[in-house]
PDB file of N, CA and C in Angstrom:
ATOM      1  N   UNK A   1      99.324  86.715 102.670  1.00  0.00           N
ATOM      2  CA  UNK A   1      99.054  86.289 104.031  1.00  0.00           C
ATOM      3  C   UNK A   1      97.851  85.353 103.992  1.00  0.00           C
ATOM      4  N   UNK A   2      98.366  84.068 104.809  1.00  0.00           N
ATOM      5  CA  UNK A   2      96.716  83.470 104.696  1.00  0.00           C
ATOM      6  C   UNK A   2      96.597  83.393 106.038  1.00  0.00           C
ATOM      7  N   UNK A   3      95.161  82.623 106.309  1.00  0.00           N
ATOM      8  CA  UNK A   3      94.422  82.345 107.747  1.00  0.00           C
ATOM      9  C   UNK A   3      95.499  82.087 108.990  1.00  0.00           C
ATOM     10  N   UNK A   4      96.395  81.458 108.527  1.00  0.00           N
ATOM     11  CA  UNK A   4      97.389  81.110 109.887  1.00  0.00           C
ATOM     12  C   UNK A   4      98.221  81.962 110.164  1.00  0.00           C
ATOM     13  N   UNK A   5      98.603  82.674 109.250  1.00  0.00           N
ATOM     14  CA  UNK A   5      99.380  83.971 109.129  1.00  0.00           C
ATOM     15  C   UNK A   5      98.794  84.928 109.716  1.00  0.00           C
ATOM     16  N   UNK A   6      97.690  85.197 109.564  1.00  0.00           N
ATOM     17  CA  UNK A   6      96.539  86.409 110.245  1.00  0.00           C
ATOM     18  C   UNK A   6      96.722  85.988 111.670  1.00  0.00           C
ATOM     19  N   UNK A   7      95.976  84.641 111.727  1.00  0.00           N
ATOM     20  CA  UNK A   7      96.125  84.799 113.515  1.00  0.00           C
ATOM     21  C   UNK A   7      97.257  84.576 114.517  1.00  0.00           C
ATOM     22  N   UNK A   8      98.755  84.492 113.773  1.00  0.00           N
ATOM     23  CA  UNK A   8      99.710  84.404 114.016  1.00  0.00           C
ATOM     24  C   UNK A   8      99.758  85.966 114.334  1.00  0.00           C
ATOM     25  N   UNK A   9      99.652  86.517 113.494  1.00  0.00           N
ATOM     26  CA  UNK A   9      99.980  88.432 113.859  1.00  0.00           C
ATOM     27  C   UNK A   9      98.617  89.314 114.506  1.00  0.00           C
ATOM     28  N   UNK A  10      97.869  88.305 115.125  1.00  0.00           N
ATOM     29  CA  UNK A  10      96.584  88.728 115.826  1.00  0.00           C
ATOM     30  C   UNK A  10      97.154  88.424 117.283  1.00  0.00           C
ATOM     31  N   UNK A  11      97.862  87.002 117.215  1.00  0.00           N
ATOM     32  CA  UNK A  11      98.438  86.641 118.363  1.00  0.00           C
ATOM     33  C   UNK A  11      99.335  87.393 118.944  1.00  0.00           C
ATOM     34  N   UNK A  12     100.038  88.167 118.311  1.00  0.00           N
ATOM     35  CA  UNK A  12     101.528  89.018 118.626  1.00  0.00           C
ATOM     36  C   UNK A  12     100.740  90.306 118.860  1.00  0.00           C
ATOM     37  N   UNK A  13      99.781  90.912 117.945  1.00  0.00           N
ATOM     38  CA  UNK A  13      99.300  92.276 118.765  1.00  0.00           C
ATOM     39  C   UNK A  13      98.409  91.901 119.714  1.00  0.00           C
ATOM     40  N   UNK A  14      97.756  91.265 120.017  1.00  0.00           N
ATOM     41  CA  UNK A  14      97.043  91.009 121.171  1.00  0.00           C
ATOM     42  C   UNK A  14      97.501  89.996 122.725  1.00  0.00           C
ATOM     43  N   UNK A  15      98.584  89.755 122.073  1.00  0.00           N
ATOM     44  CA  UNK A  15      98.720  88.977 123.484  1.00  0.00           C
ATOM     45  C   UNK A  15      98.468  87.589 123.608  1.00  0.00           C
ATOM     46  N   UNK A  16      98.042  87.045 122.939  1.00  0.00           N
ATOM     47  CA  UNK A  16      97.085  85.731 122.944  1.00  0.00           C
ATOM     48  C   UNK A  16      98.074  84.648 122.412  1.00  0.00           C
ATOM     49  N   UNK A  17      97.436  83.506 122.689  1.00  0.00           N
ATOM     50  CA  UNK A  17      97.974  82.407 122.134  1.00  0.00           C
ATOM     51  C   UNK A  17      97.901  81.848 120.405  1.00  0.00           C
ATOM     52  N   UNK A  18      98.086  81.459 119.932  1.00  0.00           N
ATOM     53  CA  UNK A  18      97.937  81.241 118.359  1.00  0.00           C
ATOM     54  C   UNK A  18      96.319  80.509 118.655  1.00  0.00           C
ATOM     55  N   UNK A  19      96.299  79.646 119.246  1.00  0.00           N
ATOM     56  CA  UNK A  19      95.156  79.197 119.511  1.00  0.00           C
ATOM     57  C   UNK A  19      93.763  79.916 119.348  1.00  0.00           C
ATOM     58  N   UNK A  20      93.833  80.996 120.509  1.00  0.00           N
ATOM     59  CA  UNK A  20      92.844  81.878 120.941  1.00  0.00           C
ATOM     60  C   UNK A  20      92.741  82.325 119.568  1.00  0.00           C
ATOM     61  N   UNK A  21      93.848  82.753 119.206  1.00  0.00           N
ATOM     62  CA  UNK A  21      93.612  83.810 117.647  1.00  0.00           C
ATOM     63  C   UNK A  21      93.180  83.646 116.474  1.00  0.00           C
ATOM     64  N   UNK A  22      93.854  82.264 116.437  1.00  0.00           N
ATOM     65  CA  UNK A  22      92.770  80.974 115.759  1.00  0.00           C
ATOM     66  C   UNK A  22      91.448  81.078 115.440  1.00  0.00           C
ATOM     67  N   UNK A  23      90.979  80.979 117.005  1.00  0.00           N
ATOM     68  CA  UNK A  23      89.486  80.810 117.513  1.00  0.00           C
ATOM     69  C   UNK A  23      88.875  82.395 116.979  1.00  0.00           C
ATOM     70  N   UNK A  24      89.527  83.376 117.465  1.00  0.00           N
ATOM     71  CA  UNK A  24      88.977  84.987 116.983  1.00  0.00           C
ATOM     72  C   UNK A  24      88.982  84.783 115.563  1.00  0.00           C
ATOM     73  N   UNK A  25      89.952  84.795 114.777  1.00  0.00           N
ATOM     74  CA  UNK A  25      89.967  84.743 113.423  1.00  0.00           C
ATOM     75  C   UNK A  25      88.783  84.034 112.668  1.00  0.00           C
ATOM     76  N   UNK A  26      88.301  83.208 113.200  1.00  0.00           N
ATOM     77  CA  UNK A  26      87.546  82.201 112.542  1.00  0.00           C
ATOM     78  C   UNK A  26      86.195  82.698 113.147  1.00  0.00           C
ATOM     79  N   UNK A  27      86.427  83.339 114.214  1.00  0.00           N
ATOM     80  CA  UNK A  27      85.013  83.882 114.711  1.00  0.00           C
ATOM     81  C   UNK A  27      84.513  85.208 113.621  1.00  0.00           C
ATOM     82  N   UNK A  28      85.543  86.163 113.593  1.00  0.00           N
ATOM     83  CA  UNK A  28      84.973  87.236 112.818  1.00  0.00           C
ATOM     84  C   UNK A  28      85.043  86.939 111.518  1.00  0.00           C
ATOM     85  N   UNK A  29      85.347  86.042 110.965  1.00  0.00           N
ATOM     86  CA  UNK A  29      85.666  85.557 109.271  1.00  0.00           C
ATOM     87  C   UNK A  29      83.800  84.989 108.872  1.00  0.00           C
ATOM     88  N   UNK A  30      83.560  84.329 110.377  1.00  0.00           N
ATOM     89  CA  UNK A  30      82.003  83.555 110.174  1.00  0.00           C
ATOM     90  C   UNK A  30      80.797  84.415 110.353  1.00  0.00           C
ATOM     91  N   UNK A  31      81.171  85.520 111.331  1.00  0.00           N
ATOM     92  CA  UNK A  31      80.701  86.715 111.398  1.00  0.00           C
ATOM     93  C   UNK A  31      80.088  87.303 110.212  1.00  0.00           C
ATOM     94  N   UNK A  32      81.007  88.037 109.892  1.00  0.00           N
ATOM     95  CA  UNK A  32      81.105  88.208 108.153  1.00  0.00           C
ATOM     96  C   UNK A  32      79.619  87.230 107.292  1.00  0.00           C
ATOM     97  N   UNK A  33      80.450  85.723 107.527  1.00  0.00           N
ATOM     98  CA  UNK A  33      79.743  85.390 106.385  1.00  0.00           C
ATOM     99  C   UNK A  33      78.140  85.130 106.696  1.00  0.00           C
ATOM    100  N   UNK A  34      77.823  85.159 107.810  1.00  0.00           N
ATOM    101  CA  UNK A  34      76.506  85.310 108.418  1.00  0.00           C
ATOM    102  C   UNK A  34      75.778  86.582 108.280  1.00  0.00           C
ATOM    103  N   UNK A  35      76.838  87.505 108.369  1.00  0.00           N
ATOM    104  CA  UNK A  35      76.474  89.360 108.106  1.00  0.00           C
ATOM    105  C   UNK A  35      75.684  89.272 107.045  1.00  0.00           C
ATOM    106  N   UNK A  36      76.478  88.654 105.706  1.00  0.00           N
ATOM    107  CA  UNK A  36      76.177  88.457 104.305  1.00  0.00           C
ATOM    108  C   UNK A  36      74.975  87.555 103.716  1.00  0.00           C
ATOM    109  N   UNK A  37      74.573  87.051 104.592  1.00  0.00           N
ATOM    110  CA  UNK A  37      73.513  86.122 104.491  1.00  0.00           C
ATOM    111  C   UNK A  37      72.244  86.089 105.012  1.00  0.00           C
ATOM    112  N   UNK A  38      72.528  87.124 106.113  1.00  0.00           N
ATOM    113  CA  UNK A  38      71.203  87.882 106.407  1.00  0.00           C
ATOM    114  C   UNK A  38      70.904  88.998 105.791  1.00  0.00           C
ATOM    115  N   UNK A  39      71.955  89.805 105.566  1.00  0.00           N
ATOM    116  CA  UNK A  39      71.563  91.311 104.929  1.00  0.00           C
ATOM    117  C   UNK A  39      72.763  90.963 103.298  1.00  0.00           C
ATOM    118  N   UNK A  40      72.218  91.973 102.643  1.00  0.00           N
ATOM    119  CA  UNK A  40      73.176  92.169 101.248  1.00  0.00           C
ATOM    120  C   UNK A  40      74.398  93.009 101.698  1.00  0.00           C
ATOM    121  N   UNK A  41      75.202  93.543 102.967  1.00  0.00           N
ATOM    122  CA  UNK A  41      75.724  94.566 102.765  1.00  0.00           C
ATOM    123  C   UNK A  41      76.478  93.988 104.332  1.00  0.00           C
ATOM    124  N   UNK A  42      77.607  94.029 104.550  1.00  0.00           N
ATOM    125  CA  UNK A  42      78.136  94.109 106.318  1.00  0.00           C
ATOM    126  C   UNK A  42      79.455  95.415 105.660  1.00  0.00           C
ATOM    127  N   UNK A  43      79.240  96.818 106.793  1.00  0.00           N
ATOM    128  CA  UNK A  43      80.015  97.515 106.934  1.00  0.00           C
ATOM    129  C   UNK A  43      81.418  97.416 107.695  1.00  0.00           C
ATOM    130  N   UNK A  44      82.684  97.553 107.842  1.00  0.00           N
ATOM    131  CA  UNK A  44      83.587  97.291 109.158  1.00  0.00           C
ATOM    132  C   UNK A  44      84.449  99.188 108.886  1.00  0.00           C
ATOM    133  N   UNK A  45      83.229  99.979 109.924  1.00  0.00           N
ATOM    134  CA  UNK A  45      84.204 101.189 109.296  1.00  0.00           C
ATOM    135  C   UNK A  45      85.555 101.397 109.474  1.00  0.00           C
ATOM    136  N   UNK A  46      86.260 101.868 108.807  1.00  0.00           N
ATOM    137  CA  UNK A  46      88.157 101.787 108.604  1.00  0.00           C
ATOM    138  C   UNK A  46      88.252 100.961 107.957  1.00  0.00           C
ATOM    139  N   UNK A  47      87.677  99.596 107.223  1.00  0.00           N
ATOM    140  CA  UNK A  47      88.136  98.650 106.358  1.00  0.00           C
ATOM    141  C   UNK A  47      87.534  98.684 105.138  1.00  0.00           C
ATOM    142  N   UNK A  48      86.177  98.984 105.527  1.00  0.00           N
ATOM    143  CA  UNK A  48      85.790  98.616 104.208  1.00  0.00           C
ATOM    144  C   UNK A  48      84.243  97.811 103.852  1.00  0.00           C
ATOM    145  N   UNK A  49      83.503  97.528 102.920  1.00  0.00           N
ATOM    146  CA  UNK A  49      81.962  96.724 102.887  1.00  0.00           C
ATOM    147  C   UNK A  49      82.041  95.627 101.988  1.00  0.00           C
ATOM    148  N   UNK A  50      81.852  94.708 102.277  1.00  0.00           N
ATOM    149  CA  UNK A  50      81.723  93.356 101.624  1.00  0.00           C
ATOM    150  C   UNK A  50      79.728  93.622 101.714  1.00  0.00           C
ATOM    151  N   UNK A  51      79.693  93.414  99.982  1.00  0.00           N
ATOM    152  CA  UNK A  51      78.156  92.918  99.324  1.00  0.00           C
ATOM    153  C   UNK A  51      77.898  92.659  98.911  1.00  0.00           C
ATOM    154  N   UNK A  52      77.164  91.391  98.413  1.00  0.00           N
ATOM    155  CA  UNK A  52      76.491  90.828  97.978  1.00  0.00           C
ATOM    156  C   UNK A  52      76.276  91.137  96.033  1.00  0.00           C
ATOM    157  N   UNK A  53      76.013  90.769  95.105  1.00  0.00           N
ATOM    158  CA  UNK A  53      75.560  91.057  94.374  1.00  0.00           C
ATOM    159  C   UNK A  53      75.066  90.029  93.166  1.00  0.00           C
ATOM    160  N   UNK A  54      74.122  89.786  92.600  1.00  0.00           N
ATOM    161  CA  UNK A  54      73.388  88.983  91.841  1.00  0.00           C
ATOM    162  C   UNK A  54      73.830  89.425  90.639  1.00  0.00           C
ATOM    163  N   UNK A  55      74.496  88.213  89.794  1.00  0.00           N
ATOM    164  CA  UNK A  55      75.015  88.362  88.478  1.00  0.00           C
ATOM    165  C   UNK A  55      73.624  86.872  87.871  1.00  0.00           C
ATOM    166  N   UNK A  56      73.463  88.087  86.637  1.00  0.00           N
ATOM    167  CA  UNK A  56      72.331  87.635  85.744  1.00  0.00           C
ATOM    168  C   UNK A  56      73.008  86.403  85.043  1.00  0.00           C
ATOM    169  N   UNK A  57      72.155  85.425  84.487  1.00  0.00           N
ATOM    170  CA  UNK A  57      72.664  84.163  83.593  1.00  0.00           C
ATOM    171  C   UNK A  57      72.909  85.283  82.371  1.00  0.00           C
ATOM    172  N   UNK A  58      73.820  84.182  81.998  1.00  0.00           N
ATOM    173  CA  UNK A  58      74.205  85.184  80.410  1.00  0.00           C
ATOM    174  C   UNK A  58      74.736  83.615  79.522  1.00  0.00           C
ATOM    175  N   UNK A  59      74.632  84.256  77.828  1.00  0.00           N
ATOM    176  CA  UNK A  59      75.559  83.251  77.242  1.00  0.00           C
ATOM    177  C   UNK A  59      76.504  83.636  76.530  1.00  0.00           C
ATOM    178  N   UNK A  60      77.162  83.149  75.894  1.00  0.00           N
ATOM    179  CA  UNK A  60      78.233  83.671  75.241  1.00  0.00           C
ATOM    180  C   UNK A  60      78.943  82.454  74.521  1.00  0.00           C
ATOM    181  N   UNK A  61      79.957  82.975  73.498  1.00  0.00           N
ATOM    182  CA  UNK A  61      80.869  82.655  72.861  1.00  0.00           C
ATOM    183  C   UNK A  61      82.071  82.231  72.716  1.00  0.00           C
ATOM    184  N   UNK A  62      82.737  81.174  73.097  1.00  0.00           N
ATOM    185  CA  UNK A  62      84.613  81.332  72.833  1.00  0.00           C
ATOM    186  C   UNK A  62      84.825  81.553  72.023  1.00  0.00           C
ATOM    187  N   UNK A  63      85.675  82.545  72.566  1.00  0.00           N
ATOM    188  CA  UNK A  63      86.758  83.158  70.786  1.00  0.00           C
ATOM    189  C   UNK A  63      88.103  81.926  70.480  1.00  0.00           C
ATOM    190  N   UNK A  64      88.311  81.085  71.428  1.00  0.00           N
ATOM    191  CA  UNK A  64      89.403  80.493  70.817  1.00  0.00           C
ATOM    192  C   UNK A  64      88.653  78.943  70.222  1.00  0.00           C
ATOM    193  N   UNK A  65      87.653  78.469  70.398  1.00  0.00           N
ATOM    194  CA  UNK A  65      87.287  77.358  69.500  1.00  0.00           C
ATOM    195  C   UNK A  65      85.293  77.736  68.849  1.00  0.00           C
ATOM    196  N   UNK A  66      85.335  79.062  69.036  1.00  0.00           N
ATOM    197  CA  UNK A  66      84.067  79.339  68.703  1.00  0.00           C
ATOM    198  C   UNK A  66      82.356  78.620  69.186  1.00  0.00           C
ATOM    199  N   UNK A  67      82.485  77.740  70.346  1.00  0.00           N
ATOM    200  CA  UNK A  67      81.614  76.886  71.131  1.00  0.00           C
ATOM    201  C   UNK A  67      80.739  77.601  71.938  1.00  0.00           C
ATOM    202  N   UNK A  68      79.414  77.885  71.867  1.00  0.00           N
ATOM    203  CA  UNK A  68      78.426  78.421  72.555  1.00  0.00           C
ATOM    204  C   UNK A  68      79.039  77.625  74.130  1.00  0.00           C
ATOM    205  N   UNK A  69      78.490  78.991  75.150  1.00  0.00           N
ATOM    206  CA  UNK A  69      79.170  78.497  76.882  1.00  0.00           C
ATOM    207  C   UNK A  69      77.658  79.615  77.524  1.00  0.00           C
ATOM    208  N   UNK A  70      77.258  78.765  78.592  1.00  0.00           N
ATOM    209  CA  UNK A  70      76.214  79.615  79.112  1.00  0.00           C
ATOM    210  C   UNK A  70      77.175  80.048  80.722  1.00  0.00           C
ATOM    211  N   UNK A  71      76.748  80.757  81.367  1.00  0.00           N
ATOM    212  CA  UNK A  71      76.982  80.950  82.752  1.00  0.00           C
ATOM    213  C   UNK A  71      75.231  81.240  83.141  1.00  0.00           C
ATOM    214  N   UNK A  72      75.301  80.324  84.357  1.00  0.00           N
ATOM    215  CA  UNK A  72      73.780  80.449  85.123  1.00  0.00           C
ATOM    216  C   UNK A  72      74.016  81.720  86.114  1.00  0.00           C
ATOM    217  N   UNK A  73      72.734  82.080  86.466  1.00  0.00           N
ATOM    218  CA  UNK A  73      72.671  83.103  87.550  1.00  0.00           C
ATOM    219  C   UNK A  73      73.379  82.546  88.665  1.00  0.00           C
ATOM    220  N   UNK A  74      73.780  83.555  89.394  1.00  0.00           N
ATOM    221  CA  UNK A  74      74.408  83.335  90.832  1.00  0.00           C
ATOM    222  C   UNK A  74      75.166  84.685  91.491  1.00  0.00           C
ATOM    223  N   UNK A  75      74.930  84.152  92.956  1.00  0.00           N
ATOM    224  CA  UNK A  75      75.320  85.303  93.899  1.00  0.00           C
ATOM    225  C   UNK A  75      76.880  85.641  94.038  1.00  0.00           C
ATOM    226  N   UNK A  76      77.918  86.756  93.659  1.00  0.00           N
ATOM    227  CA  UNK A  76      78.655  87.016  94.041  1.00  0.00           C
ATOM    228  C   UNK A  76      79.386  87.878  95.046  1.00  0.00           C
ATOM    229  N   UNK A  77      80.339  88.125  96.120  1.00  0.00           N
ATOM    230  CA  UNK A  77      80.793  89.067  96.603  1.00  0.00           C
ATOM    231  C   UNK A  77      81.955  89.950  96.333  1.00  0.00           C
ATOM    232  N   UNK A  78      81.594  91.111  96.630  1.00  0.00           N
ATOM    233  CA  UNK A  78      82.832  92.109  96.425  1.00  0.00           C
ATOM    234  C   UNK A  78      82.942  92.679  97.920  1.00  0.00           C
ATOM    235  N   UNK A  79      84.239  93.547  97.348  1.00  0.00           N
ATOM    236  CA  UNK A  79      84.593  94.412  98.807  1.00  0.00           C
ATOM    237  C   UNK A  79      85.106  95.515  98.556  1.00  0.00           C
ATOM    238  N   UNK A  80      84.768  96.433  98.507  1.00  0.00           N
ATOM    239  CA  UNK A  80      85.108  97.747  98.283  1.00  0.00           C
ATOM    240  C   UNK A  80      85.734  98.487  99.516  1.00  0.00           C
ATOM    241  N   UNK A  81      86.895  98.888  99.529  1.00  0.00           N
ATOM    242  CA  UNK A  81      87.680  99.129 100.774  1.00  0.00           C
ATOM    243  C   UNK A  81      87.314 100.671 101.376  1.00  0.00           C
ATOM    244  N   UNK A  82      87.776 100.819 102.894  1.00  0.00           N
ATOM    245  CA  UNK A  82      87.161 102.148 103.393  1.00  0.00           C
ATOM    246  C   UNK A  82      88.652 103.208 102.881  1.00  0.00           C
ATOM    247  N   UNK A  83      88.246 104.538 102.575  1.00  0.00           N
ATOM    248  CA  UNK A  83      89.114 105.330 102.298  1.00  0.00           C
ATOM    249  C   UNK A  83      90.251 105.353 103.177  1.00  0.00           C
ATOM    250  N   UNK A  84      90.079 105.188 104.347  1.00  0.00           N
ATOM    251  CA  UNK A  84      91.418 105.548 105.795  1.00  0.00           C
ATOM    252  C   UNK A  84      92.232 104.517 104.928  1.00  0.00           C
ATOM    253  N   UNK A  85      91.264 102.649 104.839  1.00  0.00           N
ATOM    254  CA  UNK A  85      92.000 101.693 104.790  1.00  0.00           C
ATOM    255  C   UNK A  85      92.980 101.847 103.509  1.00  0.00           C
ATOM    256  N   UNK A  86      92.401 102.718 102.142  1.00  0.00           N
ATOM    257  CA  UNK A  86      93.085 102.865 100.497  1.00  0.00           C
ATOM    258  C   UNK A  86      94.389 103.927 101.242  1.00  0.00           C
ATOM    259  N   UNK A  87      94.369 104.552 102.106  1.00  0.00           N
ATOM    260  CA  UNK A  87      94.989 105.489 101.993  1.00  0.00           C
ATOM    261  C   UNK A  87      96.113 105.249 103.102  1.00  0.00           C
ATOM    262  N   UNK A  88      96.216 104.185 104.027  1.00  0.00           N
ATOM    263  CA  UNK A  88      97.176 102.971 104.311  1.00  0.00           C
ATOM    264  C   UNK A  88      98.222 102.720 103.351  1.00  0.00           C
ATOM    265  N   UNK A  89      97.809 102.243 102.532  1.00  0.00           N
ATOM    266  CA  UNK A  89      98.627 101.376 101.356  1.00  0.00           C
ATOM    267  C   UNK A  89      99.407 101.986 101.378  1.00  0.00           C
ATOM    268  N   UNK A  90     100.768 101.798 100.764  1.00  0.00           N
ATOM    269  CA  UNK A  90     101.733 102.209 100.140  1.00  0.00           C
ATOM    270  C   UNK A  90     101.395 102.203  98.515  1.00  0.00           C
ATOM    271  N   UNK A  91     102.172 103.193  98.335  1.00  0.00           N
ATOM    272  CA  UNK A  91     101.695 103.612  96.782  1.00  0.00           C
ATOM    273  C   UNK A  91     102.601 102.687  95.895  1.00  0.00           C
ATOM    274  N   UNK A  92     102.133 102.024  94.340  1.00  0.00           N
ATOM    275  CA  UNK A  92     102.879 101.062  93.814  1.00  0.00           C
ATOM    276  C   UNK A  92     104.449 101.589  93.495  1.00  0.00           C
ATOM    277  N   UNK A  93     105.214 100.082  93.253  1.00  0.00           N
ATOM    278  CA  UNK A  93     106.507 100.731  92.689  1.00  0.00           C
ATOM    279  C   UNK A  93     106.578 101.129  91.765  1.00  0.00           C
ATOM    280  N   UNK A  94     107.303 101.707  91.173  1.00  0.00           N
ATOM    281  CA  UNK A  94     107.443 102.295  89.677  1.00  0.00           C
ATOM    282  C   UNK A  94     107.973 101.387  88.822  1.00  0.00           C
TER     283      UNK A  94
END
């Protein structure tokens, strides 16, 4: 599902125009990324926490042509989902 898809099925449970849903979608998506930029941590209970986390510079090695490769420091995000939301899912196929 991407962005147009979301507020396509935001539009159908809520009533709204694709437009409006549009506009919501993009509101709580910026939400979010403002959450994240003031604090290390935004909660949404039933879904889940998107945070922040600082990955150290490191260097390293290729194994397929043996060439020293650095990676610099930098900020990444994760999201660790709320239990109600893991327990939603459908369980994989076999």
């Amino acid at each position: 599902m991407n962005k147009s898809e979301l507020a396509a099925n935001v539009a159908l449970s809520c009533s709204l125009s694709k437009k409006d849903a549009a506009v919501l979608v993009d509101a709580v998506l910026s939400g979010i990324a403002a959450g994240l930029v003031e604090s290390p941590r935004v909660a949404l209970h039933g879904f889940g926490t998107f945070e922040t986390k600082v990955h150290a510079a490191r260097a390293g090695t290729s194994s397929l042509n043996g060439k020293a490769w650095a990676s610099p420091a930098h900020t990444g995000i994760s999201f660790h989902p709320a239990r109600a939301f893991l327990a939603a899912l459908p369980p994989p196929a076999a």
